[in-house]
PDB file of N, CA and C in Angstrom:
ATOM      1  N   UNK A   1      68.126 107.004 106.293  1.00  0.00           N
ATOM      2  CA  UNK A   1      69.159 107.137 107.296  1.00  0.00           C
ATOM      3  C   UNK A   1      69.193 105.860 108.137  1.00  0.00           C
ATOM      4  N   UNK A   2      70.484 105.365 108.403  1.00  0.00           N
ATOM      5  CA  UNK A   2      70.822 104.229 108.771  1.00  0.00           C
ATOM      6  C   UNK A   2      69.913 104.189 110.404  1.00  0.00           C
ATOM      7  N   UNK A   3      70.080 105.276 111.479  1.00  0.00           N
ATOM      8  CA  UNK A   3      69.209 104.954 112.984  1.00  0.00           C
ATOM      9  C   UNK A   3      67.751 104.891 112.475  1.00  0.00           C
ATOM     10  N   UNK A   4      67.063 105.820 111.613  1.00  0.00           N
ATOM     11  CA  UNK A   4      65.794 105.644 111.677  1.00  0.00           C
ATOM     12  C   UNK A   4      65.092 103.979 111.073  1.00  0.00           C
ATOM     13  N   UNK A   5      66.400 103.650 110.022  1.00  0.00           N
ATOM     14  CA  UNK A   5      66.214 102.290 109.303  1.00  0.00           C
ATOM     15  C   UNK A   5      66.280 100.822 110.844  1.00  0.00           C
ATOM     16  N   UNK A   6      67.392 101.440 111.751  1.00  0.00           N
ATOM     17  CA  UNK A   6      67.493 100.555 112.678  1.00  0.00           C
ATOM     18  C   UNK A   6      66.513 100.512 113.718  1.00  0.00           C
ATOM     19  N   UNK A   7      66.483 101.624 114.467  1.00  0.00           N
ATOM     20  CA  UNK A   7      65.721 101.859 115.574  1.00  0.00           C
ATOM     21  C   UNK A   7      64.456 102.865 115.507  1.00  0.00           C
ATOM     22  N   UNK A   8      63.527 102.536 116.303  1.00  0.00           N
ATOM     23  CA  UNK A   8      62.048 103.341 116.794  1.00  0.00           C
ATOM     24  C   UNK A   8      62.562 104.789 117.941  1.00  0.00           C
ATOM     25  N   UNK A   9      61.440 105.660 117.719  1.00  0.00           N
ATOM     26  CA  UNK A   9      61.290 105.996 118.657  1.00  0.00           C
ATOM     27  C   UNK A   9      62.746 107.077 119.272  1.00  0.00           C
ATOM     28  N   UNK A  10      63.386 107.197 118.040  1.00  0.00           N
ATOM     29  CA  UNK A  10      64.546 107.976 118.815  1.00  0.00           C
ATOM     30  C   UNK A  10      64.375 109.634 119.138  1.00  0.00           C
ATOM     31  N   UNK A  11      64.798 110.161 119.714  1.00  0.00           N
ATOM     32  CA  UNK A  11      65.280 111.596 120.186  1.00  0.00           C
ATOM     33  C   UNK A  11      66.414 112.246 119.942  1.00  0.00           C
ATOM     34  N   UNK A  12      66.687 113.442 120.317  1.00  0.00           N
ATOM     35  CA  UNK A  12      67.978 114.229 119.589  1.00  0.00           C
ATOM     36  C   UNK A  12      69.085 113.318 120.309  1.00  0.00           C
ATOM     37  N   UNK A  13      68.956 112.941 121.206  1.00  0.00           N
ATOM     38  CA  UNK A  13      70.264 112.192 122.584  1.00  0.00           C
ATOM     39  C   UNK A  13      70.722 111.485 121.246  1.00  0.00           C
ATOM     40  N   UNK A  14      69.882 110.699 121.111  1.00  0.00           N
ATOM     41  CA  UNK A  14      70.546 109.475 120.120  1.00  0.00           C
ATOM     42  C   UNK A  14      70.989 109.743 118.974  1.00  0.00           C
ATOM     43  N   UNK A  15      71.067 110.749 118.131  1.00  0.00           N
ATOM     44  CA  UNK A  15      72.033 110.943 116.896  1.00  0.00           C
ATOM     45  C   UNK A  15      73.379 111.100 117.454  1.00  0.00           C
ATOM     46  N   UNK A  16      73.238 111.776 118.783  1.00  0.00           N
ATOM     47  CA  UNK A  16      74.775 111.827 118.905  1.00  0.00           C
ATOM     48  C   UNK A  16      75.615 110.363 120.365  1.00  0.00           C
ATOM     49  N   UNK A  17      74.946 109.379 120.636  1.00  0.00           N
ATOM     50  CA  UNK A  17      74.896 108.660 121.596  1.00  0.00           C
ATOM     51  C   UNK A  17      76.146 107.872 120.806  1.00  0.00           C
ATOM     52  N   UNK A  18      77.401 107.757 121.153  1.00  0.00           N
ATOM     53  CA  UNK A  18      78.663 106.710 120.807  1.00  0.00           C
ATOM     54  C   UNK A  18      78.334 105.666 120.888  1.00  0.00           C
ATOM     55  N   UNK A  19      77.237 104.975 121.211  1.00  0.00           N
ATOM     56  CA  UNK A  19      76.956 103.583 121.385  1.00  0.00           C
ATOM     57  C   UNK A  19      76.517 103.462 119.986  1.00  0.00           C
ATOM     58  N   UNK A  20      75.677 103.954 119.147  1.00  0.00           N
ATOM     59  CA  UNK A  20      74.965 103.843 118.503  1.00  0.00           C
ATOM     60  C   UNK A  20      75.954 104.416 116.984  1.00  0.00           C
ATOM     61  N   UNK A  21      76.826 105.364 117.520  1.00  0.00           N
ATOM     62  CA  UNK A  21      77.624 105.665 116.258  1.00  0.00           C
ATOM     63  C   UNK A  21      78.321 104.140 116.050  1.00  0.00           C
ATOM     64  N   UNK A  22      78.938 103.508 117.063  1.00  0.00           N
ATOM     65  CA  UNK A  22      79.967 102.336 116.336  1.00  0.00           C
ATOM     66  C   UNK A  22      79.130 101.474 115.786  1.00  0.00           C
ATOM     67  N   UNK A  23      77.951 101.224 116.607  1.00  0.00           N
ATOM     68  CA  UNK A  23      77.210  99.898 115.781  1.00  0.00           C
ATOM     69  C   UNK A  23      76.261 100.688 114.570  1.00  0.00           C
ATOM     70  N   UNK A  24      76.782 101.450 114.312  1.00  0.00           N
ATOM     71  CA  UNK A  24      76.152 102.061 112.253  1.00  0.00           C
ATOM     72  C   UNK A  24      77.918 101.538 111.978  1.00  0.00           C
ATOM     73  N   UNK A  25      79.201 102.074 112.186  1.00  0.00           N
ATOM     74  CA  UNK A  25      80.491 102.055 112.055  1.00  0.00           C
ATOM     75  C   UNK A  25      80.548 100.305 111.423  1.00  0.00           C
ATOM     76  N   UNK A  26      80.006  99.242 112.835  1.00  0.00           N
ATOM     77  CA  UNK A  26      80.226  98.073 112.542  1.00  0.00           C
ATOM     78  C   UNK A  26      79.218  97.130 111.516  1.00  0.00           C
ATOM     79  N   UNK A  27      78.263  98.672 111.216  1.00  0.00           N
ATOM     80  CA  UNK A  27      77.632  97.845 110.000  1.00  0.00           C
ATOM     81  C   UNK A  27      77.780  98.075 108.573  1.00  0.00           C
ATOM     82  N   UNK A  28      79.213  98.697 108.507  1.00  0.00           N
ATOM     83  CA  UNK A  28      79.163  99.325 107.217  1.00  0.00           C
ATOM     84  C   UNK A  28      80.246  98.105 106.589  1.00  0.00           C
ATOM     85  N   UNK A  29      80.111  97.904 105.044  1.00  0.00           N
ATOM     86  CA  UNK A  29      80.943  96.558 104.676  1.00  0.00           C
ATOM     87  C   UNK A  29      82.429  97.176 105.187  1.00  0.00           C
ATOM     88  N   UNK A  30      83.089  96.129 104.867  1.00  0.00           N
ATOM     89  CA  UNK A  30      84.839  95.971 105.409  1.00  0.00           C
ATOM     90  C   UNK A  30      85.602  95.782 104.131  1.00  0.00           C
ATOM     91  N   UNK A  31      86.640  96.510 104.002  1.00  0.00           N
ATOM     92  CA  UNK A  31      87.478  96.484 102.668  1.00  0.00           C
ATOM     93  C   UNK A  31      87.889  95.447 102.802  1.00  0.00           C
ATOM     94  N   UNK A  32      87.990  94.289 101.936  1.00  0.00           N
ATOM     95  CA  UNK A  32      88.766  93.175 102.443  1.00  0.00           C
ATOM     96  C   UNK A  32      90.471  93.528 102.645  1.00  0.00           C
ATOM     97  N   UNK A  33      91.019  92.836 103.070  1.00  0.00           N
ATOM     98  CA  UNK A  33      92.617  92.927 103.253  1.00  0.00           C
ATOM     99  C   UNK A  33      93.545  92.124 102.329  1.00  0.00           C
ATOM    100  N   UNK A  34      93.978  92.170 101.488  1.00  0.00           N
ATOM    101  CA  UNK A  34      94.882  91.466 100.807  1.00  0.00           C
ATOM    102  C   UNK A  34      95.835  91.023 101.541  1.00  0.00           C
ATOM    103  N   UNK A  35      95.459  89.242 101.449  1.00  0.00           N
ATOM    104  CA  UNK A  35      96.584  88.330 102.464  1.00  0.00           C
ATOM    105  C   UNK A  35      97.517  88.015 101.149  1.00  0.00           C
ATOM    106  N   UNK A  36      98.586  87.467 102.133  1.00  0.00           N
ATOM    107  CA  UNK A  36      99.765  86.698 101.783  1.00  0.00           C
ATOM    108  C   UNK A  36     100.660  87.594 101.270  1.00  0.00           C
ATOM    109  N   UNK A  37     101.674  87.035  99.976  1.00  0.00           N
ATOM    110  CA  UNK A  37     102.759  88.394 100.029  1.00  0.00           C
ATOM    111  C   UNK A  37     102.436  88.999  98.639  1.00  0.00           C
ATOM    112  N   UNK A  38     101.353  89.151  98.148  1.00  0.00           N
ATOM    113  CA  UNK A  38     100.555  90.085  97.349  1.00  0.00           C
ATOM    114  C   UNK A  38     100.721  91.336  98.115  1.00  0.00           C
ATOM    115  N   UNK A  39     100.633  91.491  99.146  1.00  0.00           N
ATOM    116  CA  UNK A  39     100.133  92.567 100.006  1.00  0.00           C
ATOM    117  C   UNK A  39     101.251  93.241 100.718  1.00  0.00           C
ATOM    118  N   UNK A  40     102.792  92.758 100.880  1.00  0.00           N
ATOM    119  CA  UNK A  40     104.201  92.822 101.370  1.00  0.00           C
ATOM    120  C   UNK A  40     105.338  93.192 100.603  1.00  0.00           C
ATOM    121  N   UNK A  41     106.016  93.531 101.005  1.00  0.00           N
ATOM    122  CA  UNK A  41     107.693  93.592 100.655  1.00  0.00           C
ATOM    123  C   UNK A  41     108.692  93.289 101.367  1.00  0.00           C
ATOM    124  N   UNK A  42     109.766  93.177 101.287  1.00  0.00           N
ATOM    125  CA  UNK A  42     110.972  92.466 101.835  1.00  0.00           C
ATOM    126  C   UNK A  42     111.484  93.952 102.040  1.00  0.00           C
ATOM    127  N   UNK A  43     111.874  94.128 103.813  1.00  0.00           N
ATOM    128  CA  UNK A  43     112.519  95.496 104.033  1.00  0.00           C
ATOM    129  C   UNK A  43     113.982  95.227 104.449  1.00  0.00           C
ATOM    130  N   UNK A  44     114.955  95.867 104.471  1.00  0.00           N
ATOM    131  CA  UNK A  44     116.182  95.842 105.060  1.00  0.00           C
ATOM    132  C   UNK A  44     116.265  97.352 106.002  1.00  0.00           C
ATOM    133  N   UNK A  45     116.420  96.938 107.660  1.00  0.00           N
ATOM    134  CA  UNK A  45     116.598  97.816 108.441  1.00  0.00           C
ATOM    135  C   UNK A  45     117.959  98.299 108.162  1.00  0.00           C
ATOM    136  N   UNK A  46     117.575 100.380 108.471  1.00  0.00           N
ATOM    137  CA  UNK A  46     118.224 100.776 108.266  1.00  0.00           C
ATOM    138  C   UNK A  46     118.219 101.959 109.428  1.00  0.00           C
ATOM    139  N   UNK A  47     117.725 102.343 109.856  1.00  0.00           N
ATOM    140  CA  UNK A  47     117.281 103.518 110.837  1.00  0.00           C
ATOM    141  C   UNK A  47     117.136 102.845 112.443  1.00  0.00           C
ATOM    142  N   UNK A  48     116.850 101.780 112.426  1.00  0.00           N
ATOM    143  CA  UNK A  48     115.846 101.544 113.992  1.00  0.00           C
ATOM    144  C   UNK A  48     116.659 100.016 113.463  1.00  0.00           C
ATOM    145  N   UNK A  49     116.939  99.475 114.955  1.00  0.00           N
ATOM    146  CA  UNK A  49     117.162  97.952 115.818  1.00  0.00           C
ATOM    147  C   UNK A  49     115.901  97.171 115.384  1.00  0.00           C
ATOM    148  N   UNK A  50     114.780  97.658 115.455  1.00  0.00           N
ATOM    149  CA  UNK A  50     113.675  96.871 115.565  1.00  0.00           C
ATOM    150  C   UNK A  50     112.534  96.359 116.693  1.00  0.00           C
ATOM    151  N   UNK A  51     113.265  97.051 117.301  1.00  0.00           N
ATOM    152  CA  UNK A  51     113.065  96.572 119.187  1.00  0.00           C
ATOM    153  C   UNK A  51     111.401  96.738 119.203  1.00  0.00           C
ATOM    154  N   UNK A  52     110.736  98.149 118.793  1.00  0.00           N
ATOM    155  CA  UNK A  52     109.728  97.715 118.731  1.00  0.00           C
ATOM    156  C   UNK A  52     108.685  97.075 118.196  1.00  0.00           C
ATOM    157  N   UNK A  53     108.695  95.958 117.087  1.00  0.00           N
ATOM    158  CA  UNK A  53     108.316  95.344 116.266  1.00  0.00           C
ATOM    159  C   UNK A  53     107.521  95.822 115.108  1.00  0.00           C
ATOM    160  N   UNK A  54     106.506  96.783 115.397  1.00  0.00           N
ATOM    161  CA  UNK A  54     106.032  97.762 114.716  1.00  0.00           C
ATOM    162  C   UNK A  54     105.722  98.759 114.067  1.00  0.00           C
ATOM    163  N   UNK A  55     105.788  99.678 113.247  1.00  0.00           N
ATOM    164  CA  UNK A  55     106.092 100.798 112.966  1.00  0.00           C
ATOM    165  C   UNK A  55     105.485 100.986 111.805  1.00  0.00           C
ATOM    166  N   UNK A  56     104.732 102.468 112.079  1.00  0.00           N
ATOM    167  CA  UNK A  56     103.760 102.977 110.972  1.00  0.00           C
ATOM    168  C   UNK A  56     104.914 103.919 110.046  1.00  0.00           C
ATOM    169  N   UNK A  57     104.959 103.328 109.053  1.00  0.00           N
ATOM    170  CA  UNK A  57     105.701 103.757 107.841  1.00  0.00           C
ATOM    171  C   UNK A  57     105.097 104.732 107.052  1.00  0.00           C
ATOM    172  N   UNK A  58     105.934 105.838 105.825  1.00  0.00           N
ATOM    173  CA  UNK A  58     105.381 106.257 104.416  1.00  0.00           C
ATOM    174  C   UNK A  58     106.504 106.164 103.930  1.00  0.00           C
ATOM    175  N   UNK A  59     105.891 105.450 102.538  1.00  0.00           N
ATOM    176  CA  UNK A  59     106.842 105.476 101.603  1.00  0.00           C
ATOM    177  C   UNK A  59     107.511 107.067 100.687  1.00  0.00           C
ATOM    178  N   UNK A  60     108.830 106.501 100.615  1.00  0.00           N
ATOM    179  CA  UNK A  60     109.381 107.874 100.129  1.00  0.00           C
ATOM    180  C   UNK A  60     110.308 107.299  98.539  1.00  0.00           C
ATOM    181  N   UNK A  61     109.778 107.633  97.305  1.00  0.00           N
ATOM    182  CA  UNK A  61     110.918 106.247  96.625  1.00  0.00           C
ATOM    183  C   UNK A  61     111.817 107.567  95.977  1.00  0.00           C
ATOM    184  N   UNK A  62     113.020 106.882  95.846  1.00  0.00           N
ATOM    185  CA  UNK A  62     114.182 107.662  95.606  1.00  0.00           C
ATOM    186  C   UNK A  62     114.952 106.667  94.225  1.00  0.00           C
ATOM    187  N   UNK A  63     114.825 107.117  93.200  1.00  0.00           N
ATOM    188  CA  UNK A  63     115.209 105.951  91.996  1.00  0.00           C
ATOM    189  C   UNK A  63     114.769 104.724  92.083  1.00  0.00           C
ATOM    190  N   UNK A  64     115.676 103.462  92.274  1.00  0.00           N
ATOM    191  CA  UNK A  64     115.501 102.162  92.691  1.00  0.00           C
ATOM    192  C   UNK A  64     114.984 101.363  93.833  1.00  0.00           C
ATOM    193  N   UNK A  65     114.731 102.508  94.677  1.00  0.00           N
ATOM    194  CA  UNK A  65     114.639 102.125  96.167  1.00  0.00           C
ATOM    195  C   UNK A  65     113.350 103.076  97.301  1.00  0.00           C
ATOM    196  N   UNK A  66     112.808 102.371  98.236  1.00  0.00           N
ATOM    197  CA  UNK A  66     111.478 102.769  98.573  1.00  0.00           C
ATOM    198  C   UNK A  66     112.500 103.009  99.850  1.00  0.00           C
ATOM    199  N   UNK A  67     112.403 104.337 100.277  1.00  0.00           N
ATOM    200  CA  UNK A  67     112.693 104.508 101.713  1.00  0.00           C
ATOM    201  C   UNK A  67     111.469 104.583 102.617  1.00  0.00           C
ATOM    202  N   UNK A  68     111.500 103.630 103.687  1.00  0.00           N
ATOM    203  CA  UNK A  68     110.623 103.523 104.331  1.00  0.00           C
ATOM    204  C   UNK A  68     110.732 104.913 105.413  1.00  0.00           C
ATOM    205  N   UNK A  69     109.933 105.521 105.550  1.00  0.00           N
ATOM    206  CA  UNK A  69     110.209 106.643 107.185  1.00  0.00           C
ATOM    207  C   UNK A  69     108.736 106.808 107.744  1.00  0.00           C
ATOM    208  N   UNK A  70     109.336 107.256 109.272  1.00  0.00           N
ATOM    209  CA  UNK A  70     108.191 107.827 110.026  1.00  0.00           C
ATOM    210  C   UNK A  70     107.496 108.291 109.920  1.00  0.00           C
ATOM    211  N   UNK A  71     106.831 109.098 110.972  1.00  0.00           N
ATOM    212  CA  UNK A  71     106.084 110.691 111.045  1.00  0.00           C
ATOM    213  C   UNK A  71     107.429 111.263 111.325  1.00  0.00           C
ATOM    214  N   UNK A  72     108.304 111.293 111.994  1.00  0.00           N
ATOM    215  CA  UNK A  72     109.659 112.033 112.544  1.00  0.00           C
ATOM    216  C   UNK A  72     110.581 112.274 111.263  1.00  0.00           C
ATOM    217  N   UNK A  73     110.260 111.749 110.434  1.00  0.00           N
ATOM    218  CA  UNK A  73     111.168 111.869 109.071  1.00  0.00           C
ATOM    219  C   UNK A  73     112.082 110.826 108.929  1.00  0.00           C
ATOM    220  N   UNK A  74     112.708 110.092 109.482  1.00  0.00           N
ATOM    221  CA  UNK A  74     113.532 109.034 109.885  1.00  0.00           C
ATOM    222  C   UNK A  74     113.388 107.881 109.047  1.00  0.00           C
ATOM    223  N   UNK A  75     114.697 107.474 108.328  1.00  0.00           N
ATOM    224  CA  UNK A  75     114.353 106.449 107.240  1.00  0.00           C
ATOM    225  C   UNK A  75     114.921 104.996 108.325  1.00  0.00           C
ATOM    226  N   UNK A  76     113.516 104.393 108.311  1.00  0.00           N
ATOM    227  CA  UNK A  76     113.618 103.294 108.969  1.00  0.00           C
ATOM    228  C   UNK A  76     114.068 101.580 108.533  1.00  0.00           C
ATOM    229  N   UNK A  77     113.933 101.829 107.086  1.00  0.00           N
ATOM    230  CA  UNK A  77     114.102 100.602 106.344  1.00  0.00           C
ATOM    231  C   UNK A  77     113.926 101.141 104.510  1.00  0.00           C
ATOM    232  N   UNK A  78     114.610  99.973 103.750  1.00  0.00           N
ATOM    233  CA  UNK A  78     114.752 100.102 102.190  1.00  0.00           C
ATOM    234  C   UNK A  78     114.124  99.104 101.976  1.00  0.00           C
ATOM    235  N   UNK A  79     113.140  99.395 100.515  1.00  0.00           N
ATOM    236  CA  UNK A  79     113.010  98.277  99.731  1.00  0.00           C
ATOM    237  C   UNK A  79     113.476  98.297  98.774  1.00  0.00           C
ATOM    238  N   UNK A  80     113.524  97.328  97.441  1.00  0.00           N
ATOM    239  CA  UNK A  80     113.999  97.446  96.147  1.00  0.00           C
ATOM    240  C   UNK A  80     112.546  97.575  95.539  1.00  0.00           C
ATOM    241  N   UNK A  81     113.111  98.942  94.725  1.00  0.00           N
ATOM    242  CA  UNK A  81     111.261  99.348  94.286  1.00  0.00           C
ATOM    243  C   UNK A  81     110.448  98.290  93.178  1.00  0.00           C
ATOM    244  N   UNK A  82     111.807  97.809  92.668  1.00  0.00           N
ATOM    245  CA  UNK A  82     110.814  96.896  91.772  1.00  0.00           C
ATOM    246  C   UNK A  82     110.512  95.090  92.057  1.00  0.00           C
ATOM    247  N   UNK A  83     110.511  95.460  93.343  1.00  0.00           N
ATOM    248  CA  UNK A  83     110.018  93.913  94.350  1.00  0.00           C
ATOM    249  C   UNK A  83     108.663  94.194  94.596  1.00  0.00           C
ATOM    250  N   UNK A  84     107.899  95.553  94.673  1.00  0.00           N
ATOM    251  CA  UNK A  84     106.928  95.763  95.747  1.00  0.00           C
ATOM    252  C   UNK A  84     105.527  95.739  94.877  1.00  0.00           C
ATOM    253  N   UNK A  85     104.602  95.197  95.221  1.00  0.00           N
ATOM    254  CA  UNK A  85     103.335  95.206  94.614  1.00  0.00           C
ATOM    255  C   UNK A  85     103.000  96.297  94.551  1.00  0.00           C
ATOM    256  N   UNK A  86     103.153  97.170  95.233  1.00  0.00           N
ATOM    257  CA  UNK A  86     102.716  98.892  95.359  1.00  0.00           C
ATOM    258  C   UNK A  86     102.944  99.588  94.249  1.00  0.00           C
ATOM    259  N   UNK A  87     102.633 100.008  93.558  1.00  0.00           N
ATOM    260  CA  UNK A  87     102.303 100.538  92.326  1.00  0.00           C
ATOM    261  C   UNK A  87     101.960 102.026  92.469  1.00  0.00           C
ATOM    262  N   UNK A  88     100.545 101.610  91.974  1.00  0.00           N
ATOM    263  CA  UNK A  88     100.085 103.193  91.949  1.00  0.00           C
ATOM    264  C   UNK A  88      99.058 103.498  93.633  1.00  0.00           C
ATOM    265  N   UNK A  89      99.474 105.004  93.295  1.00  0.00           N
ATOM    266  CA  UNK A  89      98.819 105.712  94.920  1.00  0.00           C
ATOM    267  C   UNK A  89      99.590 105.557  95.884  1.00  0.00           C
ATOM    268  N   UNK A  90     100.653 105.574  95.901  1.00  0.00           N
ATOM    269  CA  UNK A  90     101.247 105.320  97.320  1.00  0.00           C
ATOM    270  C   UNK A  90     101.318 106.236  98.182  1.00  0.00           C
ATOM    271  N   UNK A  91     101.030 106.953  98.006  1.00  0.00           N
ATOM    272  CA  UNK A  91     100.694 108.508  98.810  1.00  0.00           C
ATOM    273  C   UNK A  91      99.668 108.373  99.419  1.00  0.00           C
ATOM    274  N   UNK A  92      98.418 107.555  99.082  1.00  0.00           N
ATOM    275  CA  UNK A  92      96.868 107.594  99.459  1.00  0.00           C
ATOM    276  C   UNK A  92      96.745 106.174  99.952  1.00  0.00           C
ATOM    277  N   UNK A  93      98.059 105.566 100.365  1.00  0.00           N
ATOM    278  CA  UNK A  93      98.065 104.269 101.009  1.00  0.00           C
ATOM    279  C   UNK A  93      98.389 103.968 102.927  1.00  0.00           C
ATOM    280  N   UNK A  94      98.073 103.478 103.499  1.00  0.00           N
ATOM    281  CA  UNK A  94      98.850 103.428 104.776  1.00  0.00           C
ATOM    282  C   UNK A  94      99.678 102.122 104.931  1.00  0.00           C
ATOM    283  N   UNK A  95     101.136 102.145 105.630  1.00  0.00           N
ATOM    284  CA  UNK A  95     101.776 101.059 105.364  1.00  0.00           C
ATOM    285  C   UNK A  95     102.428 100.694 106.882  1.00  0.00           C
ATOM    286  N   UNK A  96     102.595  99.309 107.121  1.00  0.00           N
ATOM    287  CA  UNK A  96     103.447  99.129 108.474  1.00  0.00           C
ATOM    288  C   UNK A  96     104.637  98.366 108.144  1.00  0.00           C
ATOM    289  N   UNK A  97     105.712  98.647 108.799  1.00  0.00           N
ATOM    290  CA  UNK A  97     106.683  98.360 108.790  1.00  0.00           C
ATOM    291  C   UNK A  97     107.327  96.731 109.543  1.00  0.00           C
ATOM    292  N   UNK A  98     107.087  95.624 109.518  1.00  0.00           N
ATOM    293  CA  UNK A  98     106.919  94.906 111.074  1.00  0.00           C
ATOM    294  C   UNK A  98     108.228  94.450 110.772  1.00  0.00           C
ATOM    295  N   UNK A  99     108.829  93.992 111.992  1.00  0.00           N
ATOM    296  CA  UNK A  99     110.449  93.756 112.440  1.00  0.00           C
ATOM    297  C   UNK A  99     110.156  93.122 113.754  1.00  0.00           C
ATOM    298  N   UNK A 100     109.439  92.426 113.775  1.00  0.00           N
ATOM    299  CA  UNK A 100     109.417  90.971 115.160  1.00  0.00           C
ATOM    300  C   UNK A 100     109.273  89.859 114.167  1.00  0.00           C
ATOM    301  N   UNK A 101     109.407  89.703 113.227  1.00  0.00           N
ATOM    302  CA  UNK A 101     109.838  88.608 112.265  1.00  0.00           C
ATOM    303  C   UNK A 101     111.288  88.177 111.543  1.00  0.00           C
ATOM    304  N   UNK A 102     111.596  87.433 111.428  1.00  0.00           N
ATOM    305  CA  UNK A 102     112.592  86.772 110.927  1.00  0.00           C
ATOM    306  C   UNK A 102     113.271  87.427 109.952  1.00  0.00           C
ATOM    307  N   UNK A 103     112.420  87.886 108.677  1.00  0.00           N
ATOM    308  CA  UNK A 103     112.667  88.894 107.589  1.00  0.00           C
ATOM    309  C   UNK A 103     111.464  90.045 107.394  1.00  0.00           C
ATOM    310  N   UNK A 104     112.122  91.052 107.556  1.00  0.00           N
ATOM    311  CA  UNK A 104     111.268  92.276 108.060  1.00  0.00           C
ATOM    312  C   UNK A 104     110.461  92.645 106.919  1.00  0.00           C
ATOM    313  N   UNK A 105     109.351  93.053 107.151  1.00  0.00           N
ATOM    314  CA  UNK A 105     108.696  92.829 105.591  1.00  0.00           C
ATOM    315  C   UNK A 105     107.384  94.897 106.064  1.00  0.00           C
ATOM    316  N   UNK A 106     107.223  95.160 105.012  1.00  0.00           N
ATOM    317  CA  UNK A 106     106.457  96.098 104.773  1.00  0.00           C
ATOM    318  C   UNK A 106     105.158  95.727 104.150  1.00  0.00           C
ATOM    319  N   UNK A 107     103.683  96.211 104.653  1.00  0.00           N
ATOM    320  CA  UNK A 107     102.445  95.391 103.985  1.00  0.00           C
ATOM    321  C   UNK A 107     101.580  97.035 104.052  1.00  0.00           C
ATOM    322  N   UNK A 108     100.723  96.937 103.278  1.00  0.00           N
ATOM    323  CA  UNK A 108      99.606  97.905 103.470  1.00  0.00           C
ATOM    324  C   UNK A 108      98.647  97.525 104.151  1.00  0.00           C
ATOM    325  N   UNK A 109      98.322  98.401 104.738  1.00  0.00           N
ATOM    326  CA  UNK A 109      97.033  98.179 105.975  1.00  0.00           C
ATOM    327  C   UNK A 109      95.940  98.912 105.395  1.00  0.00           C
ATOM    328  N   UNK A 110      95.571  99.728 104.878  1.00  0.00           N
ATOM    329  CA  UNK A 110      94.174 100.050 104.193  1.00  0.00           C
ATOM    330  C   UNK A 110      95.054 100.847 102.826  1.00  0.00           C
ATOM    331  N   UNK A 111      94.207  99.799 101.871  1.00  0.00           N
ATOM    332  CA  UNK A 111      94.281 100.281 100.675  1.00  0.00           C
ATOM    333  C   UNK A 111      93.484 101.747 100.028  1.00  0.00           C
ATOM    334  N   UNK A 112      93.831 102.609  99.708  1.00  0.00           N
ATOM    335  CA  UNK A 112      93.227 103.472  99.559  1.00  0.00           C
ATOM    336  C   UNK A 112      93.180 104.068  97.811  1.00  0.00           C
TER     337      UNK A 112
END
C-alpha cells in the first residue's frame, strides 16, 4: 500500500487525511495528452455564439456528421465525421469544445 510504502508511523486519521490522498493522486503516472491536431477537429458553430470560449461537449454522430452537444442536450457545433481522429470509443471519451479561437476546433481531454 502506497502510505505505508511512503510514510512511518501512521494512525487511522491518516488513511483518510486529504492531504495525503492528493499526494498518492499526484504520484500516480499521467496519461500523456495527445498534442497538436492528432488530438482535434475542425467544428462549425451551430447552437451557441461562443461567448463562453469553452464547453464540455459529447459526441452524438448522425450519418456524415458529429453533432457536438451538452449535458442540456443542445447541439452546439458539427463536425464532418470523416475529418476526426476519433474513431473508436467515443462514448468512453471526454471532449471540449473551444470557440475563443479563430477556428473552433473540438479535442479530447482524457482518452479513455
Amino acid at each position: 500500500m502506497w502510505l505505508n510504502a511512503e510514510y512511518d508511523d501512521l494512525d487511522a486519521e491518516d488513511f483518510i487525511d486529504p492531504q495525503l490522498f492528493l499526494a498518492w493522486e499526484r504520484s500516480l503516472p499521467q496519461p500523456e495528452r495527445a498534442a497538436g491536431r492528432e488530438n482535434r477537429v475542425r467544428a462549425e458553430l451551430t447552437g451557441t455564439t461562443g461567448e463562453r470560449g469553452l464547453y464540455h461537449v459529447v459526441p452524438v454522430l448522425a450519418n456524415d456528421t458529429i453533432n457536438w452537444i451538452d449535458p442540456a442536450g443542445y447541439v452546439l457545433a458539427l463536425s464532418r465525421r470523416h475529418d476526426s481522429p476519433f474513431r473508436i470509443g467515443l462514448h468512453r471519451q471526454d471532449f471540449e469544445l473551444h470557440t475563443n479561437v479563430r477556428r473552433p476546433f473540438v479535442d479530447r481531454t482524457f482518452p479513455g
